[in-house]
PDB file of N, CA and C in Angstrom:
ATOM      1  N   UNK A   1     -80.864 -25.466 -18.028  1.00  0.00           N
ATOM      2  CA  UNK A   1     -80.564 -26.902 -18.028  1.00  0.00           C
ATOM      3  C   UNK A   1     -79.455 -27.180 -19.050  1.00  0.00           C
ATOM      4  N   UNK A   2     -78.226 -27.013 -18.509  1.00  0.00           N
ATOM      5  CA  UNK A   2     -77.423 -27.674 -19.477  1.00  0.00           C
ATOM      6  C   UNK A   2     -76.668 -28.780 -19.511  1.00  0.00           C
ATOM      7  N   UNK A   3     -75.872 -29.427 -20.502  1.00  0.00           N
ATOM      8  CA  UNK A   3     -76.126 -31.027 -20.841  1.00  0.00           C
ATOM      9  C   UNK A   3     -75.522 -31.573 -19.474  1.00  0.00           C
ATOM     10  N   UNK A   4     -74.495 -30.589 -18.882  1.00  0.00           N
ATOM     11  CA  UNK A   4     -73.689 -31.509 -17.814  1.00  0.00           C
ATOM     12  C   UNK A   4     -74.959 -31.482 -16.803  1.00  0.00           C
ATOM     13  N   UNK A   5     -75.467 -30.454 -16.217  1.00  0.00           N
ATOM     14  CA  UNK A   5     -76.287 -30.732 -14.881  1.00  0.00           C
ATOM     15  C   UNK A   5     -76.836 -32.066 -15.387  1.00  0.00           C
ATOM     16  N   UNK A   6     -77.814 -32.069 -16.626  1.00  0.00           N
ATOM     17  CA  UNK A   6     -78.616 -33.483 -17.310  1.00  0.00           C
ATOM     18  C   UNK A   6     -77.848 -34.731 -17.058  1.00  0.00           C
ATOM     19  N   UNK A   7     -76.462 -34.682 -17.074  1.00  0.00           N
ATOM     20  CA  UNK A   7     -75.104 -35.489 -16.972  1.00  0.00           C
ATOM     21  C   UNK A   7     -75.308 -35.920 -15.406  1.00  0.00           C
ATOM     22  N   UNK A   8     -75.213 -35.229 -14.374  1.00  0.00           N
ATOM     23  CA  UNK A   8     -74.711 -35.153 -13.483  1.00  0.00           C
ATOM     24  C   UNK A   8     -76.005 -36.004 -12.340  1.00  0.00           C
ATOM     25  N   UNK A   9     -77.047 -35.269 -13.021  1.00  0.00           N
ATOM     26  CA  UNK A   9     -78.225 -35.879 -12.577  1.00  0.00           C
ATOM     27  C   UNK A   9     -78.579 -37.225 -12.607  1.00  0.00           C
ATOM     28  N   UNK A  10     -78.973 -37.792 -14.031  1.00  0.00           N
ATOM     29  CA  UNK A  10     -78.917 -39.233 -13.972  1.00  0.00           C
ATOM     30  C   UNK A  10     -77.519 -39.936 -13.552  1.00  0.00           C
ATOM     31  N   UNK A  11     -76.500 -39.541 -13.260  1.00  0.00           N
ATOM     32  CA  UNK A  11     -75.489 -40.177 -12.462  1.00  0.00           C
ATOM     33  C   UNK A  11     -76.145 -40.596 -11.526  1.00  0.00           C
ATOM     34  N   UNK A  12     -76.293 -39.424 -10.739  1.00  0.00           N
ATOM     35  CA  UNK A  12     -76.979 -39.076  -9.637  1.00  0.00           C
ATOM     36  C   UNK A  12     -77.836 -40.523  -9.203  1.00  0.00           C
ATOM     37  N   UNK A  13     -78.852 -40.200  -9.955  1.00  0.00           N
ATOM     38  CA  UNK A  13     -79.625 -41.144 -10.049  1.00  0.00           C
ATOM     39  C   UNK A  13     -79.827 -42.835 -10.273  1.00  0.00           C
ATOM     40  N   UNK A  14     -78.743 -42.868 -11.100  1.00  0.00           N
ATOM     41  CA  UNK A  14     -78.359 -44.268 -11.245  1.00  0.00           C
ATOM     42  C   UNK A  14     -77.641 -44.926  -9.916  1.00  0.00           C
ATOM     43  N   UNK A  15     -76.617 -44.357  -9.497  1.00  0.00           N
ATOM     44  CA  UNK A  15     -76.197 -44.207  -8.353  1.00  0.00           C
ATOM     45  C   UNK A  15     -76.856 -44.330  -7.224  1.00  0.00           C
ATOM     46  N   UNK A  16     -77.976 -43.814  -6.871  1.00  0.00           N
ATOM     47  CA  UNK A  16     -78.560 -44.183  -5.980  1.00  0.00           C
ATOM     48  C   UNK A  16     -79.453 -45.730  -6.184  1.00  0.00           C
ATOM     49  N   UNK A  17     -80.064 -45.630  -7.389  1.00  0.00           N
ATOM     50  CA  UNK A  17     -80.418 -46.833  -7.512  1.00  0.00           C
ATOM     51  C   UNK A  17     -79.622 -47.863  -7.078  1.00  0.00           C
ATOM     52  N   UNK A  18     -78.438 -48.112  -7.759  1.00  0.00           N
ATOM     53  CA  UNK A  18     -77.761 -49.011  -7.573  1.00  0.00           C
ATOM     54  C   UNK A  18     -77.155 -48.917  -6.434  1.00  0.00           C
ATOM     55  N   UNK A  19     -77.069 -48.214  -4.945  1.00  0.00           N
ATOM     56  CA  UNK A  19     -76.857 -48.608  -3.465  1.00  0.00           C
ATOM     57  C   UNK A  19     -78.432 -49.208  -3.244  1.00  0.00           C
ATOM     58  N   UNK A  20     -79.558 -48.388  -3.402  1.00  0.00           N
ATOM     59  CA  UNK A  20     -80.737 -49.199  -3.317  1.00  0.00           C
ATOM     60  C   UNK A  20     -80.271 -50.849  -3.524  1.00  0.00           C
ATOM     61  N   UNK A  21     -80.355 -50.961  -4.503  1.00  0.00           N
ATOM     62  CA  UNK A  21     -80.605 -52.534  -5.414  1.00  0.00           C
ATOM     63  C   UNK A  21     -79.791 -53.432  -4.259  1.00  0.00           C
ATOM     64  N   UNK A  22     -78.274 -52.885  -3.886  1.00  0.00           N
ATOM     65  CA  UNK A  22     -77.286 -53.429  -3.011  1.00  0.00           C
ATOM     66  C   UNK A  22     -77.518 -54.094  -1.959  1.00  0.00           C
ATOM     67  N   UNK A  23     -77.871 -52.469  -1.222  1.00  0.00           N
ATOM     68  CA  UNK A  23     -78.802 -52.509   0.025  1.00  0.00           C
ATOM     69  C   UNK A  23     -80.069 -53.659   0.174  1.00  0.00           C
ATOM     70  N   UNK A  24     -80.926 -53.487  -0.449  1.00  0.00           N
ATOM     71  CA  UNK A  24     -81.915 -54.530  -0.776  1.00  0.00           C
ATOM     72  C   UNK A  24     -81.421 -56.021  -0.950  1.00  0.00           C
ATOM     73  N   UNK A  25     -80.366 -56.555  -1.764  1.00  0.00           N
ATOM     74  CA  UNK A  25     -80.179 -57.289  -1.758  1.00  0.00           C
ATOM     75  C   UNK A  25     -79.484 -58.183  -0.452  1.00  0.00           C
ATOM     76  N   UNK A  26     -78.538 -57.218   0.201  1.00  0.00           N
ATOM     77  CA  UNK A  26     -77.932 -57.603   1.218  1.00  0.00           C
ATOM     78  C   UNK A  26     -78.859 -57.900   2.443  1.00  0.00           C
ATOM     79  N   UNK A  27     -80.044 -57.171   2.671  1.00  0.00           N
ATOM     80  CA  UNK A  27     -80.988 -57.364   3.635  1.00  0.00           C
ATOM     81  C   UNK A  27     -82.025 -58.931   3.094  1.00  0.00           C
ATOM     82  N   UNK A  28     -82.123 -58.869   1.707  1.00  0.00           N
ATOM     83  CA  UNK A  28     -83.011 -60.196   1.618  1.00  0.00           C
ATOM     84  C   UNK A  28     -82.282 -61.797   1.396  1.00  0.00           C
ATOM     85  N   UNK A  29     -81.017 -60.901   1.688  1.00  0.00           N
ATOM     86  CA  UNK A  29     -79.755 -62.323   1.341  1.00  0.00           C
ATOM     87  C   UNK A  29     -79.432 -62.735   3.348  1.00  0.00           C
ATOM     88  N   UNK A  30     -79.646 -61.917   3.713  1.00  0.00           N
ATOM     89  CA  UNK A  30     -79.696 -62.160   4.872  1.00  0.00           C
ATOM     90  C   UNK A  30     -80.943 -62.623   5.762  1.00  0.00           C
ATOM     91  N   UNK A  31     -82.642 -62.301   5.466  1.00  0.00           N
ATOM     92  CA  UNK A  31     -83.615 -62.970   5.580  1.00  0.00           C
ATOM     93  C   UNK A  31     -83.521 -64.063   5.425  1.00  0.00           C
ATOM     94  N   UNK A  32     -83.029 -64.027   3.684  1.00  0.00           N
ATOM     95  CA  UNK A  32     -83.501 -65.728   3.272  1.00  0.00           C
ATOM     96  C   UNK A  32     -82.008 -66.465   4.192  1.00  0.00           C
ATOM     97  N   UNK A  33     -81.237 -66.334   4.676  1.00  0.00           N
ATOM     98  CA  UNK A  33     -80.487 -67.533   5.331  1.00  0.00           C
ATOM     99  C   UNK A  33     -80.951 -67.411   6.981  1.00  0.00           C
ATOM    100  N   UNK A  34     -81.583 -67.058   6.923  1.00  0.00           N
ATOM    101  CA  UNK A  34     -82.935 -67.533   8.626  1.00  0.00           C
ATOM    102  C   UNK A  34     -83.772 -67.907   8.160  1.00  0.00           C
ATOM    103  N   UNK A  35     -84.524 -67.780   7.043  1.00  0.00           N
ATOM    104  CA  UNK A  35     -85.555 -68.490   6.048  1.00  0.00           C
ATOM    105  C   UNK A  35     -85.662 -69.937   5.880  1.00  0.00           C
ATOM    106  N   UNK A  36     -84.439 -69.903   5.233  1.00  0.00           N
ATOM    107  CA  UNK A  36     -83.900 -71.341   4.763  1.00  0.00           C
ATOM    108  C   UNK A  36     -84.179 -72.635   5.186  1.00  0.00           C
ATOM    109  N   UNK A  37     -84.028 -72.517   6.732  1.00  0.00           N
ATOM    110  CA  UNK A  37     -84.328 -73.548   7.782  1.00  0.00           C
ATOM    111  C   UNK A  37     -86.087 -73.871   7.452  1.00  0.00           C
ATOM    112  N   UNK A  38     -86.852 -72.559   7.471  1.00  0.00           N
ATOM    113  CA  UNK A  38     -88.069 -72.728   7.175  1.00  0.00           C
ATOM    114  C   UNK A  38     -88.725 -73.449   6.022  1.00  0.00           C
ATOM    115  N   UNK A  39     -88.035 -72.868   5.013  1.00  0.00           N
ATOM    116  CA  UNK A  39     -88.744 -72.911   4.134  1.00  0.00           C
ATOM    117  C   UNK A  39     -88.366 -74.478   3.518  1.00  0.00           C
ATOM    118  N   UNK A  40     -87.036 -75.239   4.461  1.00  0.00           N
ATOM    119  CA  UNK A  40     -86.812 -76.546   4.205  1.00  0.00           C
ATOM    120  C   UNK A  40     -88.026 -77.371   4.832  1.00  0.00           C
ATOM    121  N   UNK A  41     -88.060 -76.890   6.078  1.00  0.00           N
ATOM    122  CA  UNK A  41     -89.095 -77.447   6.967  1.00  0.00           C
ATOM    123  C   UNK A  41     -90.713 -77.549   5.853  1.00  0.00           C
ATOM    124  N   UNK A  42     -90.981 -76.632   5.432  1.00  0.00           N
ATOM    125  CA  UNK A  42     -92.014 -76.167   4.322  1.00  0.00           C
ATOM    126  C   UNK A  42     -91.923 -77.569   3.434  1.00  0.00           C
ATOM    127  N   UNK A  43     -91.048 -77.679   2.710  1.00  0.00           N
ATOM    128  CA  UNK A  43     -90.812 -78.480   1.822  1.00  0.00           C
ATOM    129  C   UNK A  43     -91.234 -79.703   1.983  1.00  0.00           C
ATOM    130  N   UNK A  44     -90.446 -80.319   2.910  1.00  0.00           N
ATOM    131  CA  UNK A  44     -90.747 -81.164   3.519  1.00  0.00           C
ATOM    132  C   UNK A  44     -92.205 -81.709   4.374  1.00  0.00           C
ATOM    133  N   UNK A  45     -92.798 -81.310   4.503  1.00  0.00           N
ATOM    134  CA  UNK A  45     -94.402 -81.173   4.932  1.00  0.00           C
ATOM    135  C   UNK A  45     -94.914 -81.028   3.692  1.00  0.00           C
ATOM    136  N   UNK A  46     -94.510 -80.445   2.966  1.00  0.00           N
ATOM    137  CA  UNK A  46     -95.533 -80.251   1.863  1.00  0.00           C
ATOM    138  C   UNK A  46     -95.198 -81.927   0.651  1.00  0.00           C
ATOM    139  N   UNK A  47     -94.223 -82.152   0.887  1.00  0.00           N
ATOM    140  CA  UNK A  47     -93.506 -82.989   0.186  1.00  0.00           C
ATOM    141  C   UNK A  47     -94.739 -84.610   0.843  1.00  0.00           C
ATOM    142  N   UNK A  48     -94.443 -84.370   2.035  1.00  0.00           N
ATOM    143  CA  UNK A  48     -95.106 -85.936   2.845  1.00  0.00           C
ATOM    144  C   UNK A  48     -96.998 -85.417   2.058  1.00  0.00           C
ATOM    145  N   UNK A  49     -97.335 -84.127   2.647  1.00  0.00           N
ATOM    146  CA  UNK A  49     -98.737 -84.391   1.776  1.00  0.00           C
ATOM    147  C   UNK A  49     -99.051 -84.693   0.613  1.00  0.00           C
ATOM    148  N   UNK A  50     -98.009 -84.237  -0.240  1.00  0.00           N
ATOM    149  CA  UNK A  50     -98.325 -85.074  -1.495  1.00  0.00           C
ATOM    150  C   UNK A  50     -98.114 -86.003  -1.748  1.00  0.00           C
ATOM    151  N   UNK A  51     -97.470 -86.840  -0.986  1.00  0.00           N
ATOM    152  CA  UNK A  51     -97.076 -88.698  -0.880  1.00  0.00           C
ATOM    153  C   UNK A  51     -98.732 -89.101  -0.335  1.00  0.00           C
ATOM    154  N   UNK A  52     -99.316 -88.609   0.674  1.00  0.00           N
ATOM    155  CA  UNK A  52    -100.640 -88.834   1.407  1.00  0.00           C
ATOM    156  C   UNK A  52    -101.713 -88.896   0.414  1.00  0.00           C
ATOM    157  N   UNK A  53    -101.565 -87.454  -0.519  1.00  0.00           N
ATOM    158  CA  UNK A  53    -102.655 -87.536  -1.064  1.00  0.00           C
ATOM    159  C   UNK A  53    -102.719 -88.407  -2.125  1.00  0.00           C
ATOM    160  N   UNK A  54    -101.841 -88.642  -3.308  1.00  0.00           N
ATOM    161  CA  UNK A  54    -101.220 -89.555  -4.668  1.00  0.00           C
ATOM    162  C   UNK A  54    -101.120 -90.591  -4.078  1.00  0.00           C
TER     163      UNK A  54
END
């Protein structure tokens, strides 16, 4: 084990993380804008029950 493989590895590694993180983000950035519509709809319903109940 010497220092470069140790070097080369957590590159490695970071690197993949960070297409992970990317990846991930680009797929839940794209959910949430088909979401959006919903979760306005959500709001809104939830918004009138608490006018109902108060």
């Amino acid at each position: 084990m010497t220092a470069q493989f140790i070097i080369n590895s957590s590159l490695v590694f970071i690197g993949f993380i960070l297409l992970g993180g990317a990846f991930y983000s680009i797929v839940s950035g794209l959910q949430f804008s088909k979401r959006k519509k919903v979760i306005a709809e959500l709001h809104q319903t939830l918004a009138v029950g608490s006018e109902v109940m108060f």
